[in-house]
PDB file of N, CA and C in Angstrom:
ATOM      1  N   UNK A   1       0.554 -19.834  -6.191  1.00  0.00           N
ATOM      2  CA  UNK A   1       1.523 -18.782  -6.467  1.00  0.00           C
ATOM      3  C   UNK A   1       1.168 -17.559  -5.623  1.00  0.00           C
ATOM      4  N   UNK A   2       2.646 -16.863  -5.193  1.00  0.00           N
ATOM      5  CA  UNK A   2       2.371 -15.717  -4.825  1.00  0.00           C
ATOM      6  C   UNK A   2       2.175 -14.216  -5.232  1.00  0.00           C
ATOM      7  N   UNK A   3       1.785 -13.375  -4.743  1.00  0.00           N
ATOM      8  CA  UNK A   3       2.137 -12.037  -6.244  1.00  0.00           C
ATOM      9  C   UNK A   3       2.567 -11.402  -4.597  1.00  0.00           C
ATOM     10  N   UNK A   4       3.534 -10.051  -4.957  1.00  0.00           N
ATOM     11  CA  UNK A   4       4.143  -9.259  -4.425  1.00  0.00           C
ATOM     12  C   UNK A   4       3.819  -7.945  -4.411  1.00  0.00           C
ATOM     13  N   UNK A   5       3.464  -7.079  -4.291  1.00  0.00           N
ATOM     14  CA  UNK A   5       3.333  -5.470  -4.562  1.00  0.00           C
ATOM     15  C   UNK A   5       3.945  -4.398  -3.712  1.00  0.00           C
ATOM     16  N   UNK A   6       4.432  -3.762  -4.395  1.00  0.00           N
ATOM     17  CA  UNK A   6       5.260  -2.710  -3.433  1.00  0.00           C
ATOM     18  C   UNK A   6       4.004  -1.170  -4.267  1.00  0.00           C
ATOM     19  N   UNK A   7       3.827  -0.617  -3.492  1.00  0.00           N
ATOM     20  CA  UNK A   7       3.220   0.653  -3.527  1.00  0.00           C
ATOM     21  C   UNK A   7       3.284   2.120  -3.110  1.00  0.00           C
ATOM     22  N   UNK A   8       3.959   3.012  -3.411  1.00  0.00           N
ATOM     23  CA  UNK A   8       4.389   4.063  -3.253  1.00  0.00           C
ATOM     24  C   UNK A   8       3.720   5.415  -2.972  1.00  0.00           C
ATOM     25  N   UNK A   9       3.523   5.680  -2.500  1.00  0.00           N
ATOM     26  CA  UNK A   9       1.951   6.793  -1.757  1.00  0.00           C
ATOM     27  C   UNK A   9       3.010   7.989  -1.037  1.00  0.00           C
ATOM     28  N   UNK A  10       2.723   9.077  -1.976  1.00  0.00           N
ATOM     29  CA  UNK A  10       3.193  10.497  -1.475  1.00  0.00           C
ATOM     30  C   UNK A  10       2.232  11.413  -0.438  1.00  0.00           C
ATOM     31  N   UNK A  11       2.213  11.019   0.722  1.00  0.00           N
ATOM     32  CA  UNK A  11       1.477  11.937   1.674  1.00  0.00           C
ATOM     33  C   UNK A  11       1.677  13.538   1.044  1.00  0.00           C
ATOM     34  N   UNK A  12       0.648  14.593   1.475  1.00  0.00           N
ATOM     35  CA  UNK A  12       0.979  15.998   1.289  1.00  0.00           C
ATOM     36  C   UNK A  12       1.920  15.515   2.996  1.00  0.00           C
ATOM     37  N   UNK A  13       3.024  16.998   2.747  1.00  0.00           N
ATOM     38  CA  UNK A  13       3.713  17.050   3.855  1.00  0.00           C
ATOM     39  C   UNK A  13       3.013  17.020   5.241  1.00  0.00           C
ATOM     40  N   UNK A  14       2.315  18.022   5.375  1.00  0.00           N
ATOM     41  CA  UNK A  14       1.350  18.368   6.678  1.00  0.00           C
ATOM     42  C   UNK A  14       0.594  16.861   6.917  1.00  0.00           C
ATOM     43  N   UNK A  15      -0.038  16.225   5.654  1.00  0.00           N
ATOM     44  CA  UNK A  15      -0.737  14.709   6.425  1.00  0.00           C
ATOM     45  C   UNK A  15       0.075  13.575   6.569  1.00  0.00           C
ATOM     46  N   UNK A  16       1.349  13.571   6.486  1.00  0.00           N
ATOM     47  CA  UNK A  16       1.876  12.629   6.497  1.00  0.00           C
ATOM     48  C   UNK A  16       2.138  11.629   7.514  1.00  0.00           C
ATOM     49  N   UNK A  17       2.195  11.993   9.079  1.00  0.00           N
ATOM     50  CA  UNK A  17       1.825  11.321   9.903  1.00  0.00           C
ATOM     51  C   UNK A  17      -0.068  11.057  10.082  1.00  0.00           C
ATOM     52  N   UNK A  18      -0.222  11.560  10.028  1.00  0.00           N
ATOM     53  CA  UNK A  18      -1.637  11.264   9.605  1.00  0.00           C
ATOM     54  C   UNK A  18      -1.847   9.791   8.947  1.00  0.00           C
ATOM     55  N   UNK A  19      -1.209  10.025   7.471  1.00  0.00           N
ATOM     56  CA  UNK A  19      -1.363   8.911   6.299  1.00  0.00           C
ATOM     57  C   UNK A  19      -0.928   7.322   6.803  1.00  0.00           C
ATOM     58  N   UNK A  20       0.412   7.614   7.813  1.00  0.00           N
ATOM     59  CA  UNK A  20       1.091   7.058   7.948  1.00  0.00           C
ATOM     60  C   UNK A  20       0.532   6.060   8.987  1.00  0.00           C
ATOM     61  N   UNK A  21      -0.446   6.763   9.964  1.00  0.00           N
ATOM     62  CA  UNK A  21      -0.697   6.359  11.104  1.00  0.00           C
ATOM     63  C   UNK A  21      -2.135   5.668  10.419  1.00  0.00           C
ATOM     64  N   UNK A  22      -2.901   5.660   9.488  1.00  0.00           N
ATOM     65  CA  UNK A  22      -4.025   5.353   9.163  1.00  0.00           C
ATOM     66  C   UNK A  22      -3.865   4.027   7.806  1.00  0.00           C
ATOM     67  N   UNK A  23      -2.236   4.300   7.180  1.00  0.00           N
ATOM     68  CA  UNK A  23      -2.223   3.032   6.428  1.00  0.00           C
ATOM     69  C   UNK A  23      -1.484   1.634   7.856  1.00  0.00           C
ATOM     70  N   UNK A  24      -0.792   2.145   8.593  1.00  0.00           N
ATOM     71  CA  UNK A  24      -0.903   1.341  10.057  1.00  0.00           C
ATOM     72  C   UNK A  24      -2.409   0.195  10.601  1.00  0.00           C
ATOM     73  N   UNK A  25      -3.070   1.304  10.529  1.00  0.00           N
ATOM     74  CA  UNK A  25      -4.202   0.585  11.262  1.00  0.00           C
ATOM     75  C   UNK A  25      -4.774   0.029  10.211  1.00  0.00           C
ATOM     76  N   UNK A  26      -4.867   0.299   8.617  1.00  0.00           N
ATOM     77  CA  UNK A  26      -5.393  -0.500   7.613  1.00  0.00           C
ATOM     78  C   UNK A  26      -4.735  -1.963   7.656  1.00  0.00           C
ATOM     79  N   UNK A  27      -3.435  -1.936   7.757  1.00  0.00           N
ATOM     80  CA  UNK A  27      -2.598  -3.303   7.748  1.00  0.00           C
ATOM     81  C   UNK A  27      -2.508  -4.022   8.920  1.00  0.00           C
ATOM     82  N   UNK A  28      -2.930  -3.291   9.928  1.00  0.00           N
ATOM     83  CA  UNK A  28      -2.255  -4.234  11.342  1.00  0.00           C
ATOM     84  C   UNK A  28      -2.534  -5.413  11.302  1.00  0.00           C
ATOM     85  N   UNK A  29      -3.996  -6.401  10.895  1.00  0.00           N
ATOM     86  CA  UNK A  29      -3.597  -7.726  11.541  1.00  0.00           C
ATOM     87  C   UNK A  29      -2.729  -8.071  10.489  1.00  0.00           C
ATOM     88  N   UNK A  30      -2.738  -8.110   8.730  1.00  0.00           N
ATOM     89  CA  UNK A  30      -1.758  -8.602   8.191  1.00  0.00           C
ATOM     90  C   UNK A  30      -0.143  -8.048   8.720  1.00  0.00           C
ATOM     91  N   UNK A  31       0.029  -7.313   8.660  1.00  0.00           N
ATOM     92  CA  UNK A  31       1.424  -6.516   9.691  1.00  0.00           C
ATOM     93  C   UNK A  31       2.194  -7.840  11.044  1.00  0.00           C
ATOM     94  N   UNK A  32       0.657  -8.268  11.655  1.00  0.00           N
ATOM     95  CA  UNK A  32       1.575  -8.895  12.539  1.00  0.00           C
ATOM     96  C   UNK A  32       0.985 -10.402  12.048  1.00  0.00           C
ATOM     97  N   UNK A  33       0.868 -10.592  11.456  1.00  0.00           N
ATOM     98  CA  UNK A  33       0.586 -12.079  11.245  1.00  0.00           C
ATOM     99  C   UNK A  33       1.958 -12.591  11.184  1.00  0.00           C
ATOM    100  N   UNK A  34       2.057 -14.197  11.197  1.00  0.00           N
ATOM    101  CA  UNK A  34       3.109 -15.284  10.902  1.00  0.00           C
ATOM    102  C   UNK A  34       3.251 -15.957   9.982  1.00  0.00           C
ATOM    103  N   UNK A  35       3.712 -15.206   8.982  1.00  0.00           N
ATOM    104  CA  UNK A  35       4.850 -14.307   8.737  1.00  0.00           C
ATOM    105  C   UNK A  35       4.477 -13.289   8.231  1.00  0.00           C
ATOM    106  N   UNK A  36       4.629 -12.339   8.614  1.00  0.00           N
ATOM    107  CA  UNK A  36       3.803 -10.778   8.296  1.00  0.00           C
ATOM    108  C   UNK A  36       3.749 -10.783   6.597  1.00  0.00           C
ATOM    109  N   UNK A  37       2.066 -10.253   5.954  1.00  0.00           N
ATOM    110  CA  UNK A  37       2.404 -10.137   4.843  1.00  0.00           C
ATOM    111  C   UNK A  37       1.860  -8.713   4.224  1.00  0.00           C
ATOM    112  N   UNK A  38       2.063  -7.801   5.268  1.00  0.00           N
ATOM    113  CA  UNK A  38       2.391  -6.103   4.618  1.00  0.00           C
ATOM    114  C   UNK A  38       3.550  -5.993   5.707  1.00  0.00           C
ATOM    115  N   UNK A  39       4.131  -5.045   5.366  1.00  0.00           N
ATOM    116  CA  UNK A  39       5.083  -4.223   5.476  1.00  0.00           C
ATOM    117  C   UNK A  39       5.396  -3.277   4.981  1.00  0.00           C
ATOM    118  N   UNK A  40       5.566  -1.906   6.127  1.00  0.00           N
ATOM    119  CA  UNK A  40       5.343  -1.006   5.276  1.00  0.00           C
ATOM    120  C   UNK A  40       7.265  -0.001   5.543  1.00  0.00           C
ATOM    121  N   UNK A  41       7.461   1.032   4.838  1.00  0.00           N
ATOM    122  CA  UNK A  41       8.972   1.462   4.675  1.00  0.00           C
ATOM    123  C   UNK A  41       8.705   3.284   4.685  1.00  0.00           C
ATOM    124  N   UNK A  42       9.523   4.032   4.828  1.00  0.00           N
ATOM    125  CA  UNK A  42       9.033   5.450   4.940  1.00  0.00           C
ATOM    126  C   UNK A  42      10.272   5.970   4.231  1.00  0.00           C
ATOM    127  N   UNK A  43      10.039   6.927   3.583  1.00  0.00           N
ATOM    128  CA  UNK A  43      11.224   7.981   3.051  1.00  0.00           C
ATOM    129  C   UNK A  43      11.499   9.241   3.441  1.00  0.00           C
ATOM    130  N   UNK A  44      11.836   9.998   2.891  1.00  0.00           N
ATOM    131  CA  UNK A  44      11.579  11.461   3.237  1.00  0.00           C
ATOM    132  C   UNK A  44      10.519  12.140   2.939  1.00  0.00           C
ATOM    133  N   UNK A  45       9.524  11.758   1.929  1.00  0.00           N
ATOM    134  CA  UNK A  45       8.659  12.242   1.558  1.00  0.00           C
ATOM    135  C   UNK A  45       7.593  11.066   1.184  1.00  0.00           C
ATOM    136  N   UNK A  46       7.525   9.321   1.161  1.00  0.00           N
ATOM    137  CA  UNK A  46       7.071   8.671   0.567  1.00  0.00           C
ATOM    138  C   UNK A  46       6.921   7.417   1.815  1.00  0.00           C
ATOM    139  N   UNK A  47       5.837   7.045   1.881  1.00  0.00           N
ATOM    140  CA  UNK A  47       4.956   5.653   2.197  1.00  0.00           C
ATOM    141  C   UNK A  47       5.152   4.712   1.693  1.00  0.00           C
ATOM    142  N   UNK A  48       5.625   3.803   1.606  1.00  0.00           N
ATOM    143  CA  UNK A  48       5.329   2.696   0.670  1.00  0.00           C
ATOM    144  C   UNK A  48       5.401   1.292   1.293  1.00  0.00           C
ATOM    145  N   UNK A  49       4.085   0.601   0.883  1.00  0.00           N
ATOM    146  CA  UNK A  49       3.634  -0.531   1.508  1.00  0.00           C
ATOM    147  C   UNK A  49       4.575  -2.065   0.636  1.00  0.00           C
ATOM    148  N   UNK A  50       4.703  -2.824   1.006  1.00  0.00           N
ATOM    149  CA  UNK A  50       4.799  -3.757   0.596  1.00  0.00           C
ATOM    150  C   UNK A  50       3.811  -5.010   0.969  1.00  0.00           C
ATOM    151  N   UNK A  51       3.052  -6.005  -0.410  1.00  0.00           N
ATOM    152  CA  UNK A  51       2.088  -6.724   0.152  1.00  0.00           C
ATOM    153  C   UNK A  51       2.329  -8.316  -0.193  1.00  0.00           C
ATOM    154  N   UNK A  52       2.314  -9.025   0.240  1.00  0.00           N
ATOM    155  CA  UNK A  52       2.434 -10.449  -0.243  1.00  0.00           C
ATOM    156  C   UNK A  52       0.973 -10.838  -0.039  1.00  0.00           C
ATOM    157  N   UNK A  53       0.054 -11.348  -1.109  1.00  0.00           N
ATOM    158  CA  UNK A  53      -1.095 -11.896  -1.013  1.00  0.00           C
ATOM    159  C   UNK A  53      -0.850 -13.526  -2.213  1.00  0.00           C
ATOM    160  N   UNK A  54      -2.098 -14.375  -2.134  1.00  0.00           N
ATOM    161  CA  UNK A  54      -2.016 -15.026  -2.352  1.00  0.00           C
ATOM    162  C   UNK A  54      -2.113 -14.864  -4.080  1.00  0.00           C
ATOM    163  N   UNK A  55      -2.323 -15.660  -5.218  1.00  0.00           N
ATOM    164  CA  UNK A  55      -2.315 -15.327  -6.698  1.00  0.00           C
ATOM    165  C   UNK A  55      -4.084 -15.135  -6.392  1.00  0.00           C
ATOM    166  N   UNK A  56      -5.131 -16.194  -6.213  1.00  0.00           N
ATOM    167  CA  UNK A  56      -6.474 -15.910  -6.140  1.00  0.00           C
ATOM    168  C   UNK A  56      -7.455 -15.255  -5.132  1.00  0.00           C
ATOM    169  N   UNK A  57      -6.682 -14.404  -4.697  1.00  0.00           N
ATOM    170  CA  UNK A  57      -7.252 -13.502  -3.459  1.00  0.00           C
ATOM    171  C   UNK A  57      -6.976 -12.243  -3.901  1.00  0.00           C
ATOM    172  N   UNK A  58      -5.676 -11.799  -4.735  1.00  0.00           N
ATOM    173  CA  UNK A  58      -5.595 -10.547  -5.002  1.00  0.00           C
ATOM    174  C   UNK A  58      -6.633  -9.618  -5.892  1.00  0.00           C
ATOM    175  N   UNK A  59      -7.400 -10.206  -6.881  1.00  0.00           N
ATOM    176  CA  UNK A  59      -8.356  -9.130  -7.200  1.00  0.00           C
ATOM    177  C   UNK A  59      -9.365  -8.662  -5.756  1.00  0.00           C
ATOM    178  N   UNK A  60      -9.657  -9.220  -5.214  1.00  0.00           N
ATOM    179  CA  UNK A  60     -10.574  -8.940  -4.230  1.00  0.00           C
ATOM    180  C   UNK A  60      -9.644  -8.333  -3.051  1.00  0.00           C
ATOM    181  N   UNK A  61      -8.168  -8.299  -2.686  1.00  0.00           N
ATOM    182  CA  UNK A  61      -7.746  -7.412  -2.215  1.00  0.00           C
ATOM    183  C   UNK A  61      -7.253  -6.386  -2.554  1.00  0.00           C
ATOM    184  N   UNK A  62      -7.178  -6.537  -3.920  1.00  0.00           N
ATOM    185  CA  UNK A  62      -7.189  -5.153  -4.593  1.00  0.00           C
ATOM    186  C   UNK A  62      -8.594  -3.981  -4.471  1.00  0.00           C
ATOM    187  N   UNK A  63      -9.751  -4.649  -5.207  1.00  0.00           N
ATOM    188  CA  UNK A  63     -10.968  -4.130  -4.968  1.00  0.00           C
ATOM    189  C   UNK A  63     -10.822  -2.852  -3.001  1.00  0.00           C
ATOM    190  N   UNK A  64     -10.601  -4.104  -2.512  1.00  0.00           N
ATOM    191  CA  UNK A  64     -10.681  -3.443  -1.101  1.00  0.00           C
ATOM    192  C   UNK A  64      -9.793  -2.100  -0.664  1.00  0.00           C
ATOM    193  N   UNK A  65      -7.918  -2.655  -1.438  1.00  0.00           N
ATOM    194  CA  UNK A  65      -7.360  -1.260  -1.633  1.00  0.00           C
ATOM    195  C   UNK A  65      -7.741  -0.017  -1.823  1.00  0.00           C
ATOM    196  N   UNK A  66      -8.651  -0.341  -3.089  1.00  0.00           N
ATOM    197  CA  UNK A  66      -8.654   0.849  -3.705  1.00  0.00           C
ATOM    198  C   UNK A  66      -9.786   1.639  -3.044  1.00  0.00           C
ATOM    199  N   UNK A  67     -11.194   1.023  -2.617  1.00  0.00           N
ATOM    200  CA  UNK A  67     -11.841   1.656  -1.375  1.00  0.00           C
ATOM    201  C   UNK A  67     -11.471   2.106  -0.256  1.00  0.00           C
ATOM    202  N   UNK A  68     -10.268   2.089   0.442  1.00  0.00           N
ATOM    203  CA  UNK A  68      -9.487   2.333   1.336  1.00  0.00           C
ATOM    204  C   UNK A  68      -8.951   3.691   0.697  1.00  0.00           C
ATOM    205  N   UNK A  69      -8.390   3.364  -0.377  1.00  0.00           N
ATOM    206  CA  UNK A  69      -7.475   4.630  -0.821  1.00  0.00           C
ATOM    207  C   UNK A  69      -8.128   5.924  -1.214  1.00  0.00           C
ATOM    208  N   UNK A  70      -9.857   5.260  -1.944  1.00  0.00           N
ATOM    209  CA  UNK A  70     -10.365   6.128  -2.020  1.00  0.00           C
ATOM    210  C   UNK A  70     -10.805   7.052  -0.837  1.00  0.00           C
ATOM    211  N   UNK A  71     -10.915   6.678   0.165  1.00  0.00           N
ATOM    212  CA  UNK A  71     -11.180   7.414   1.596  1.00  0.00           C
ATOM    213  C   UNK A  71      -9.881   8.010   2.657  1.00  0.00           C
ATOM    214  N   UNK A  72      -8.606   8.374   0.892  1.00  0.00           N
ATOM    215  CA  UNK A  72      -7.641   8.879   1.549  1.00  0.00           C
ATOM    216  C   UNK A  72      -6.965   9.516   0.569  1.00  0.00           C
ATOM    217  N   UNK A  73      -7.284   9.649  -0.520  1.00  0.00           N
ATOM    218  CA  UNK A  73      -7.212  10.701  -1.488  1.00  0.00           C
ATOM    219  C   UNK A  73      -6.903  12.093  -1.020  1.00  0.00           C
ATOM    220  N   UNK A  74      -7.665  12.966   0.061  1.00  0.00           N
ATOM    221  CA  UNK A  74      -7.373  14.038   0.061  1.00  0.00           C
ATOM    222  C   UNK A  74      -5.895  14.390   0.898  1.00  0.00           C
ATOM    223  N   UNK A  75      -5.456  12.836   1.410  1.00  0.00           N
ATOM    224  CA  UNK A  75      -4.048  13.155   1.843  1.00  0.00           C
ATOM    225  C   UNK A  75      -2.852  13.212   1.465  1.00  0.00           C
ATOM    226  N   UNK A  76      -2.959  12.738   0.194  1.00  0.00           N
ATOM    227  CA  UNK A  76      -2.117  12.430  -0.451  1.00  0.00           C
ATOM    228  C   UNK A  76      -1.996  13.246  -1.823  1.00  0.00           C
ATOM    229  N   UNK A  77      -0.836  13.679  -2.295  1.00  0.00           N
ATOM    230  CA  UNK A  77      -0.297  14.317  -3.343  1.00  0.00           C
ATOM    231  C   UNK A  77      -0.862  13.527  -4.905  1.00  0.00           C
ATOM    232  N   UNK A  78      -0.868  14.017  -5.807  1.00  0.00           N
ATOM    233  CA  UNK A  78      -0.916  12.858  -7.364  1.00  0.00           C
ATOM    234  C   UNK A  78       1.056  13.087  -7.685  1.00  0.00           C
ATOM    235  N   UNK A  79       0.833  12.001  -7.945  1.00  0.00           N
ATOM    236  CA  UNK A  79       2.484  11.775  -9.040  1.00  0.00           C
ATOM    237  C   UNK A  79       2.483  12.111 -10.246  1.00  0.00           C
ATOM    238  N   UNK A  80       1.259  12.075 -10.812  1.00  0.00           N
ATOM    239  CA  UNK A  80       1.077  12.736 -12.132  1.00  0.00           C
ATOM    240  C   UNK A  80      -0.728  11.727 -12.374  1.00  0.00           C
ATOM    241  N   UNK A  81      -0.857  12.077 -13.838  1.00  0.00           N
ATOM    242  CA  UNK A  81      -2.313  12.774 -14.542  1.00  0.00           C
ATOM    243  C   UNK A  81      -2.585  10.873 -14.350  1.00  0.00           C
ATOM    244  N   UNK A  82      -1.166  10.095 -15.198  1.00  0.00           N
ATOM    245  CA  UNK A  82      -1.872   8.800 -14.953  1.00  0.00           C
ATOM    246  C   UNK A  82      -1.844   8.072 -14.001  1.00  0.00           C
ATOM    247  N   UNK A  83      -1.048   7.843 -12.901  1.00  0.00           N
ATOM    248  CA  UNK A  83      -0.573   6.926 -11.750  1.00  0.00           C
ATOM    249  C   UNK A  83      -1.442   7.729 -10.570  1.00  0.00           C
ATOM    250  N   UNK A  84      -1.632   9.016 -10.754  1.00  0.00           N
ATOM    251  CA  UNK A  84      -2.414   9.728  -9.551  1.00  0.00           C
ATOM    252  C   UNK A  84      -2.081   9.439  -8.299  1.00  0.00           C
ATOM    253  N   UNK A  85      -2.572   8.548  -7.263  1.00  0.00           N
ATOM    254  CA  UNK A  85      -1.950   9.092  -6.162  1.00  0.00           C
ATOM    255  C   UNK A  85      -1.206   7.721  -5.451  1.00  0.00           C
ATOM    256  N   UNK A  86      -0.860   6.781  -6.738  1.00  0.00           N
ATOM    257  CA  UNK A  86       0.072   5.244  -6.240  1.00  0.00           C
ATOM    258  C   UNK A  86       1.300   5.508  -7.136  1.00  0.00           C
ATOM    259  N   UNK A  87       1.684   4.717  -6.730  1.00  0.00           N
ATOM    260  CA  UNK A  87       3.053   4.177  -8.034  1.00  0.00           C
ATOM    261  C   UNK A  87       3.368   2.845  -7.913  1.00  0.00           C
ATOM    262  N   UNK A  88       2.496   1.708  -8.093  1.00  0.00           N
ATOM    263  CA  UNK A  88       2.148   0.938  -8.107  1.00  0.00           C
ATOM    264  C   UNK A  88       3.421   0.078  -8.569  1.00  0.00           C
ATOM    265  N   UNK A  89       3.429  -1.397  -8.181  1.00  0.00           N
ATOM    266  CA  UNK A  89       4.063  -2.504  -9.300  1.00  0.00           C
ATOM    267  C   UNK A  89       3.706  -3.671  -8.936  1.00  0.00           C
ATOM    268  N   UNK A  90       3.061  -5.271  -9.321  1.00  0.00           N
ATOM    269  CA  UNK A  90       2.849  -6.362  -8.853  1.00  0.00           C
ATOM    270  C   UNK A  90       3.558  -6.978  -9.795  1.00  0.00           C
ATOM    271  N   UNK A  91       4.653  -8.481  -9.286  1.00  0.00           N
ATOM    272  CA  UNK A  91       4.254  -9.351  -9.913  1.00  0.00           C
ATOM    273  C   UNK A  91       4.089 -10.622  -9.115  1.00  0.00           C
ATOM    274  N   UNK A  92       5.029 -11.883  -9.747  1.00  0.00           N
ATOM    275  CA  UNK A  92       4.947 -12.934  -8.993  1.00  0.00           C
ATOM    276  C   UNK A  92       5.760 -13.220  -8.001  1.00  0.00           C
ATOM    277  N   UNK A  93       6.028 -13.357  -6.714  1.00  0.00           N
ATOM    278  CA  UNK A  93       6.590 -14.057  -6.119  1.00  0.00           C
ATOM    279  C   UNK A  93       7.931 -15.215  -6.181  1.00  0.00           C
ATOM    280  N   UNK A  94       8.744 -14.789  -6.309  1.00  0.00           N
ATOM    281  CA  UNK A  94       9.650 -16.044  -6.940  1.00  0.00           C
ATOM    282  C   UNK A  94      10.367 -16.882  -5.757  1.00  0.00           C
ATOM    283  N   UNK A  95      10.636 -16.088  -4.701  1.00  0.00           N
ATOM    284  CA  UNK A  95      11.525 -16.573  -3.408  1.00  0.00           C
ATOM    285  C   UNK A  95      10.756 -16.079  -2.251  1.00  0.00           C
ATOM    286  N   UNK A  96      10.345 -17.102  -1.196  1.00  0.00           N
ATOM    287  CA  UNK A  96       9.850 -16.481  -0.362  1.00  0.00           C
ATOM    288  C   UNK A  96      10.024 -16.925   1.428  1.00  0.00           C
TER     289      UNK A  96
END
């Protein structure tokens, strides 16, 4: 099985190419793999990755996320007290 995650990351304005250019180089080889499994989307104010990983690989690419993210905290805005600086959602994969 697959799981899916879309993730939502509010750069502060001023780092946002910054953020943008550094969650880039976090994803590139998945980005270009066959069949790419990040992809990422931009808003006016918002980042947001999309990830296809496998069902028994994702805790351990999670783990790795969140060390990543932690070394990017100061670029990014909080959404509030509990979600802080994601807006997270996973589930399964249904069509792919």
């Amino acid at each position: 099985m697959k799981k899916l995650s879309i993730i939502r990351f509010k750069p502060k304005p001023e780092c946002f190419d910054e953020f943008l250019a550094s969650m880039k180089a976090y994803a590139k080889d998945r980005a270009i793999s066959n069949p790419p499994t990040h992809l990422l989307m931009t808003t006016k104010d918002e980042v947001i990755g999309v990830v296809i990983r496998d069902d028994d690989a994702i805790s351990e690419s999670m783990k790795t996320g969140v060390n990543w993210l932690d070394q990017q905290r100061h670029l990014l805005q909080e959404y509030n007290e509990v979600d802080r600086h994601t807006m997270p959602v996973t589930g399964d994969l249904v069509e792919y």
